[in-house]
Protein backbone atom coordinates (compact mmCIF):
# COMPACT_ATOMS: atom_id res chain seq x y z
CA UNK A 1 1.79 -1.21 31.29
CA UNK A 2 2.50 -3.42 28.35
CA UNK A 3 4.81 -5.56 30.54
CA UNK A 4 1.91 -6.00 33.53
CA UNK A 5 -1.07 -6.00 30.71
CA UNK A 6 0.01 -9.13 28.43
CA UNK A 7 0.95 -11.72 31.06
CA UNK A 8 -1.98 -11.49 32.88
CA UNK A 9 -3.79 -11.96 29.57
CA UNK A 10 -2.11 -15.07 28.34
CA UNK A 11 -2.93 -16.54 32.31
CA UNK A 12 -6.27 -16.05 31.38
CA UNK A 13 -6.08 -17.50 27.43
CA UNK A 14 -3.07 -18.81 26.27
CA UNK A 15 -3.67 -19.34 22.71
CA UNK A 16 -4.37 -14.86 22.79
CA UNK A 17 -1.90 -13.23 19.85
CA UNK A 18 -0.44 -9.31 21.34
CA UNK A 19 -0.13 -6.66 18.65
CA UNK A 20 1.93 -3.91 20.34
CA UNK A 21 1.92 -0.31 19.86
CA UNK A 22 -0.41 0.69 17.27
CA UNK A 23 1.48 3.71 16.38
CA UNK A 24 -0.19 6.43 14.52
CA UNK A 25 1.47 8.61 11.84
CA UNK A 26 0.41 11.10 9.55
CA UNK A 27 2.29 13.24 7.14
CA UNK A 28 1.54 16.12 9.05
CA UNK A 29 3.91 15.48 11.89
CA UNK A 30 7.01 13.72 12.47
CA UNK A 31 9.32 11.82 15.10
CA UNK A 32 6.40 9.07 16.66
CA UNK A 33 8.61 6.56 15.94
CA UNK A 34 11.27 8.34 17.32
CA UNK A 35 9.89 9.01 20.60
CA UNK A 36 7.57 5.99 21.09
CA UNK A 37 9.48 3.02 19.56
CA UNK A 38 13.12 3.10 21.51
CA UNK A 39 11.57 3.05 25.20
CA UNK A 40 9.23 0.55 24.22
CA UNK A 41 11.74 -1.96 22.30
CA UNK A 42 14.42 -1.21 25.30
CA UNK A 43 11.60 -1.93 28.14
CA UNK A 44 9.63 -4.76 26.90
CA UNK A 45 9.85 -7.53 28.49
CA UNK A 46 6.44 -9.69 27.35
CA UNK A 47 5.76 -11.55 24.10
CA UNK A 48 5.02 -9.68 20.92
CA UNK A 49 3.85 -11.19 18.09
CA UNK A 50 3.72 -8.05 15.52
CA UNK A 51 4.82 -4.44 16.04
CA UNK A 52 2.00 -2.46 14.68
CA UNK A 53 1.47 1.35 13.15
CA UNK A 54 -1.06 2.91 11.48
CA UNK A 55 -0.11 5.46 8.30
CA UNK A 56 -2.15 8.23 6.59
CA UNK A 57 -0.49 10.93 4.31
CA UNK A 58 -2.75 13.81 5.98
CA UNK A 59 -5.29 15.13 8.45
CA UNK A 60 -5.85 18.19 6.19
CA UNK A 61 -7.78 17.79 3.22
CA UNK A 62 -6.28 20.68 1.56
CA UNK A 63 -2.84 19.19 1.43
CA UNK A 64 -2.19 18.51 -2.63
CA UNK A 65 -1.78 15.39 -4.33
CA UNK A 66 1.94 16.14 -4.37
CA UNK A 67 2.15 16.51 -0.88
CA UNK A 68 0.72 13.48 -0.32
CA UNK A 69 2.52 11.72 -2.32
CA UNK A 70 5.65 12.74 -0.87
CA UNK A 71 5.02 11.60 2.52
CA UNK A 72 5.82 7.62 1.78
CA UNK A 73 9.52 7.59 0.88
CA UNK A 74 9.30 9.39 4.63
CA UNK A 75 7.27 6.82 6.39
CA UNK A 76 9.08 4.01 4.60
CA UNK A 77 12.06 5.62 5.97
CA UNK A 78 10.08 5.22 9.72
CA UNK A 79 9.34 1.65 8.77
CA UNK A 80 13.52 1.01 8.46
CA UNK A 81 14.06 3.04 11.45
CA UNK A 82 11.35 0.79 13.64
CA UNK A 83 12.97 -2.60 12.15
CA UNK A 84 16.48 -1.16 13.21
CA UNK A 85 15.22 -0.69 16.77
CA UNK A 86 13.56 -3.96 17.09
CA UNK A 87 17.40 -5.12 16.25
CA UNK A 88 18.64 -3.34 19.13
CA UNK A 89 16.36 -6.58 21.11
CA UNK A 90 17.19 -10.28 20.57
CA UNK A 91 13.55 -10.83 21.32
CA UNK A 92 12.19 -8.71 18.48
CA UNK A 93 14.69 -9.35 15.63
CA UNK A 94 12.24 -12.22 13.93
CA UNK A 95 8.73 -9.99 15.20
CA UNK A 96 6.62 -8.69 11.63
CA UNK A 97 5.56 -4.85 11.28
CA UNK A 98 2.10 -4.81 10.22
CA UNK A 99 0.50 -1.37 8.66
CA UNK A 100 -2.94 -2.26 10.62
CA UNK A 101 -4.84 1.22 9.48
CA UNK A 102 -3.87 2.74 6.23
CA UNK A 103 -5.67 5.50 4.47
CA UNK A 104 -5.21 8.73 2.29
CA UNK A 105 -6.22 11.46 4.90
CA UNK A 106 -7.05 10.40 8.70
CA UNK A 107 -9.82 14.07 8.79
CA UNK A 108 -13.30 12.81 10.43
CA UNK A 109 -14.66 16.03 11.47
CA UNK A 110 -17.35 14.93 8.38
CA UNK A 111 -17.17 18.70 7.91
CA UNK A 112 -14.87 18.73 4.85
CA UNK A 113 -15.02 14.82 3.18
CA UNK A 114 -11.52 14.17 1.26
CA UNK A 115 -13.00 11.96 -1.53
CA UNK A 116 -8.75 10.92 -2.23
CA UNK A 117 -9.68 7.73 -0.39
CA UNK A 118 -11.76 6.16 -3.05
CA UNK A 119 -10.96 8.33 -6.52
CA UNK A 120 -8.54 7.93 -8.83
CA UNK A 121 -5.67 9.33 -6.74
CA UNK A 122 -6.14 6.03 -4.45
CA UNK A 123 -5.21 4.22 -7.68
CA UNK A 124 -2.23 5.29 -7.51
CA UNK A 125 -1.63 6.00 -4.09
CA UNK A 126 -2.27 2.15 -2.26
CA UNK A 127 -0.40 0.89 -5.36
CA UNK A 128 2.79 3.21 -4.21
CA UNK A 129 2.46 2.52 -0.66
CA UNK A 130 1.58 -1.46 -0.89
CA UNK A 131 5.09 -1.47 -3.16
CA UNK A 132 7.36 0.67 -0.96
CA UNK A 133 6.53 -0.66 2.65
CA UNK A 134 6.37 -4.07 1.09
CA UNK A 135 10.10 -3.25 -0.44
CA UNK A 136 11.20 -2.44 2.99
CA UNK A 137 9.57 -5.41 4.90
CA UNK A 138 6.16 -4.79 6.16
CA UNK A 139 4.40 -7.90 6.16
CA UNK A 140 0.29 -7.03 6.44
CA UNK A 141 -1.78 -4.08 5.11
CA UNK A 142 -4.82 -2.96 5.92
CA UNK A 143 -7.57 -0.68 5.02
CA UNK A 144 -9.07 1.89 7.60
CA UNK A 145 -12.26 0.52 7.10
CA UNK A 146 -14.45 -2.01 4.73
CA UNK A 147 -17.82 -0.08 4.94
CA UNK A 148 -17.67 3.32 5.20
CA UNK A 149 -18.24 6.88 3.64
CA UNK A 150 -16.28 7.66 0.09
CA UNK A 151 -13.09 9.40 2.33
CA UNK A 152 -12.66 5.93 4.69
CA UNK A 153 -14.44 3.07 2.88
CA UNK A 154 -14.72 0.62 -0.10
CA UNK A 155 -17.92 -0.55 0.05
CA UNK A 156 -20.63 2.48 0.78
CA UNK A 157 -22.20 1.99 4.55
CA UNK A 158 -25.35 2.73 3.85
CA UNK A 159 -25.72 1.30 0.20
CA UNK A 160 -24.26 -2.24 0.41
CA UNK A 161 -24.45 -2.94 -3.32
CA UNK A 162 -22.35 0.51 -4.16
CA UNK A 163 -18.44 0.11 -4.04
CA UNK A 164 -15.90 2.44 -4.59
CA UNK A 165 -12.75 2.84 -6.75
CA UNK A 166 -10.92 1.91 -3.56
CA UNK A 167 -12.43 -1.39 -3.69
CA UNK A 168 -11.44 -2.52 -7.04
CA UNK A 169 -7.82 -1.22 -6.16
CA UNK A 170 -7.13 -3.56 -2.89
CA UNK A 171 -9.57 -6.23 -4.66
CA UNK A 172 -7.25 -7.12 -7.49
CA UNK A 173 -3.79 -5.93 -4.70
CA UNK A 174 -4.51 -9.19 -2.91
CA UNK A 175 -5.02 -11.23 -6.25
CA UNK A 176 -2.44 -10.19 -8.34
CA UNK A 177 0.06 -10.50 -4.94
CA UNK A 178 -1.41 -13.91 -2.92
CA UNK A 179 -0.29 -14.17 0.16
CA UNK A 180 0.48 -17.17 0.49
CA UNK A 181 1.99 -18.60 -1.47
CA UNK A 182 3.85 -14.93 -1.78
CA UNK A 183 6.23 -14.63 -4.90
CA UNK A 184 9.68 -13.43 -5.36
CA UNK A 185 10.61 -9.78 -6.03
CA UNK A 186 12.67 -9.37 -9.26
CA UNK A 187 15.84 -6.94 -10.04
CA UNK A 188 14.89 -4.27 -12.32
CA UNK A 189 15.84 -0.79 -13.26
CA UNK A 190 13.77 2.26 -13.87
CA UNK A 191 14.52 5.60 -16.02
CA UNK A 192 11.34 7.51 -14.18
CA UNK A 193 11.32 6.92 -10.46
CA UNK A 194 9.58 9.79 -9.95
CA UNK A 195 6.01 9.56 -11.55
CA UNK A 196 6.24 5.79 -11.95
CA UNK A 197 6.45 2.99 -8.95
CA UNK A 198 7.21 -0.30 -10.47
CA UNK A 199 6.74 -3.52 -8.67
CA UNK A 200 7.94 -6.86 -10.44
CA UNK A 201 7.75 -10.26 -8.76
CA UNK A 202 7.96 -13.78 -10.20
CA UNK A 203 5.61 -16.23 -8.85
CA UNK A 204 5.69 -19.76 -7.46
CA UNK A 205 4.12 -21.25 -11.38
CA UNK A 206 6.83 -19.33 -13.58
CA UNK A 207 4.44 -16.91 -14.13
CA UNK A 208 5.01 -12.53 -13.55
CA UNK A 209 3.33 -9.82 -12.65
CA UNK A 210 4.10 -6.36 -13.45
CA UNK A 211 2.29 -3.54 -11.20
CA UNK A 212 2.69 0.29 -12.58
CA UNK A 213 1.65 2.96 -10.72
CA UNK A 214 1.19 6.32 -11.92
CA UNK A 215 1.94 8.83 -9.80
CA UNK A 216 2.70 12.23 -12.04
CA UNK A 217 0.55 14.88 -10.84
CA UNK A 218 -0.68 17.55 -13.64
CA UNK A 219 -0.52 20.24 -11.88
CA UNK A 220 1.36 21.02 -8.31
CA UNK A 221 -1.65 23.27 -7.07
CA UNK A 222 -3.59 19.89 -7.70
CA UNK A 223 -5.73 18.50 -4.98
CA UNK A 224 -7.67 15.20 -6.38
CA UNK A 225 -6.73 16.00 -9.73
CA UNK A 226 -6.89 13.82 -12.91
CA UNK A 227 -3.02 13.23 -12.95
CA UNK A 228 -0.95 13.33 -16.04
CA UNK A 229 -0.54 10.35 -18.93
CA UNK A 230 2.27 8.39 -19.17
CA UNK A 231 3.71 5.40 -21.50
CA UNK A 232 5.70 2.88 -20.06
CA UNK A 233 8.08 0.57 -22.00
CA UNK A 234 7.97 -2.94 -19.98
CA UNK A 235 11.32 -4.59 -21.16
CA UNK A 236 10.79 -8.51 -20.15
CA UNK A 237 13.70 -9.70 -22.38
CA UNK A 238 15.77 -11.08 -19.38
CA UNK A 239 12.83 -12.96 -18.28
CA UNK A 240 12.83 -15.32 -21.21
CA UNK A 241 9.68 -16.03 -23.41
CA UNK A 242 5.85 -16.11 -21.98
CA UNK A 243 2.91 -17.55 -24.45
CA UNK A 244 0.35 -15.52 -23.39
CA UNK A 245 0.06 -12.09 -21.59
CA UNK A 246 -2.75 -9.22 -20.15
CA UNK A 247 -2.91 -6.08 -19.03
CA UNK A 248 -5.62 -4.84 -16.11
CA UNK A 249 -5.68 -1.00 -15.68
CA UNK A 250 -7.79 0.66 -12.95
CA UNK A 251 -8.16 4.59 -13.26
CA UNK A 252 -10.98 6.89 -13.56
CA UNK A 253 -12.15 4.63 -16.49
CA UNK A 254 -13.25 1.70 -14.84
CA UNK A 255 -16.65 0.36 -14.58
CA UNK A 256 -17.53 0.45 -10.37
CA UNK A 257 -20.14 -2.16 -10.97
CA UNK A 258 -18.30 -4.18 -12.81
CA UNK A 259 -14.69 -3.77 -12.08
CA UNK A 260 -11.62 -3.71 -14.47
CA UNK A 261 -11.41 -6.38 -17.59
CA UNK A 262 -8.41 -7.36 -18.09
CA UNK A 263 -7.04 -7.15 -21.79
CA UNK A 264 -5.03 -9.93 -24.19
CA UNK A 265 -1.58 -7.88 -25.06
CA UNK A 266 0.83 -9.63 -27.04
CA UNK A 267 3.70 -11.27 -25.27
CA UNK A 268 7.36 -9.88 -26.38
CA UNK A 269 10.39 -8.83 -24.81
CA UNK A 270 8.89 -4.85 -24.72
CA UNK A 271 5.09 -4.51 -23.88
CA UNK A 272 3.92 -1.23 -23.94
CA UNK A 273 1.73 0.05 -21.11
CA UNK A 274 0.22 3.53 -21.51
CA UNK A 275 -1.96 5.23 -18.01
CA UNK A 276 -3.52 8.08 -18.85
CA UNK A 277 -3.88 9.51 -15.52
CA UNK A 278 -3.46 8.29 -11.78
CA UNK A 279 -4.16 4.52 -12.12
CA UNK A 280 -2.42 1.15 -11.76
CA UNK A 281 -1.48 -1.27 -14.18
CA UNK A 282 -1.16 -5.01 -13.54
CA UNK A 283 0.87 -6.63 -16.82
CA UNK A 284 0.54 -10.68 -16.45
CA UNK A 285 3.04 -13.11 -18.12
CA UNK A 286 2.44 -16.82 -18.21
C-alpha cells in the first residue's frame, strides 16, 4: 500500500514530505516493532523521509508511577531495535525516527481522566523520556496535543488563558535544548541511575546546561504521587571555570501563571541541586 500510495502522491506534488508508519506503542503491550517494522523496512520500495512512532507508558490509569516509569528503558530499547532494521536497507540508513505522539497514558474513554499528563509526575517523566530517546537517536518529539483536557493537553481547551504544568515542562525543553543550533552531549558519570536521569550538553557559545530529573517514587503503591526529595552534587570541575550560573526547577512548586524563575547559584566546580519531589532541574553555566 505504502509502495502504490506515495508515488502517486509525489506525481501529484512533488515538493510532499512521507512520514511512514506511525507506529503506536504503549507500555501495556509489546512486540509492534517487532511485527510491523521488519516487513515494512524489507518491502519498501518508495521514499521515506522519517520513520515515525507514537509512545505512551499506559492505557490504564491505574498503572503506578513506577510502572510507568519503567516502560522507557523498554521503548528506548524499541527505538535501537527500529534503527537496527532500517540498517538492514541502504535506503533507510540516513532516514530520522521521530516520536510524533508522546504522552503519559493514551486512556480517552473520559470516564477515568489520568491527570499524570500535566502534574508533577510529567516533570519528571518528559524530562526522562526527551533524555533517553534523544541518547539513542530520535530526532523530533512531540506532544499528543497543544489544547486539550489536563490528561492530553498543555494549554486547557476550553480556557485559553489556563496552562498546565505540562506546558512549562516542554516550554523551557525546547529552550534550554534549541534545535538548531543543537549542542553537544557531554561524558559524565552518575552514582544514582535509578531515581535521577541526567542530561549534560555543551552548547555552540561555551556555555552548559545541566537537566536533572527526578524520578524516585515515595511509595511503590503510588499512582500520581508527590515523589521523594533528592540532593544532587553537580561536579563541573572538568569543565573548567564559568562566571556566572542558575538554576530553573519545575515541580509542584511552580507558579502556572507565571512559570518557573530561574535562580543566581554560585558558579564552582560542585553546585548543589536539591528536588524535593518529581521535578526537573535545568543548571546553566556561562
Amino acid at each position: 500500500m505504502y509502495n502504490t500510495l506515495v508515488p502517486a502522491m509525489q506525481a501529484a506534488d512533488p515538493s510532499l514530505k512521507f512520514a511512514a508508519i506511525e507506529l503506536g506503542m504503549n507500555g501495556d503491550f509489546t512486540g509492534a516493532p517487532q511485527t510491523w517494522v521488519p516487513p515494512f523496512v524489507s518491502g519498501v520500495t518508495a521514499r521515506v523521509d522519517a520513520l515515525t512512532t507514537h509512545f505512551y507508558s499506559t492505557c490504564d490509569p491505574s498503572r503506578t508511577d513506577a510502572q510507568l516509569f519503567a516502560t522507557i528503558p523498554g521503548f528506548v530499547a524499541d527505538l535501537q531495535y527500529i534503527y537496527a532494521q532500517m540498517a538492514t536497507n541502504p535506503t533507510l540508513t540516513s532516514v530520522p525516527v521521530w516520536l510524533t505522539e508522546n504522552n503519559v497514558d493514551c486512556e480517552a474513554s473520559g470516564t477515568s481522566n489520568d491527570p499524570r499528563g500535566s502534574s508533577p509526575f510529567f516533570a519528571s517523566w518528559r524530562p526522562y523520556v526527551f533524555s533517553q530517546f534523544g541518547k539513542a537517536g530520535n530526532k523530533a518529539l512531540y506532544q499528543f496535543t497543544f489544547n486539550g483536557n489536563s490528561e492530553f493537553g498543555e494549554v486547557d481547551q476550553n480556557v485559553a488563558t489556563t496552562v498546565y504544568l505540562s506546558y512549562w515542562v516542554d516550554y523551557w525543553l525546547v529552550r534550554m535544548f534549541p534545535s538548531p543550533p543543537g549542542a553537544d552531549m557531554l561524558a559524565y558519570t552518575a552514582t544514582d541511575t535509578a531515581d535521577i536521569e541526567v542530561l549534560p550538553v555543551a552548547n555552540p557559545d561555551g556555555s552548559v546546561t545541566v537537566m536533572i530529573a527526578n524520578l524516585a517514587v515515595a511509595g511503590p503503591a503510588d499512582s500520581n504521587g508527590a515523589g521523594a526529595p533528592r540532593t544532587v552534587l553537580v561536579d563541573t570541575s572538568a569543565l573548567g571555570s564559568f562566571s556566572s550560573a542558575s538554576l530553573l526547577i519545575i515541580d509542584r512548586n511552580t507558579n502556572l501563571n507565571t512559570g518557573p524563575v530561574a535562580s543566581a547559584v554560585t558558579p564552582g566546580p560542585q553546585i548543589t541541586v536539591a528536588l524535593n519531589g518529581y521535578g526537573v532541574a535545568f543548571l546553566s553555566l556561562k
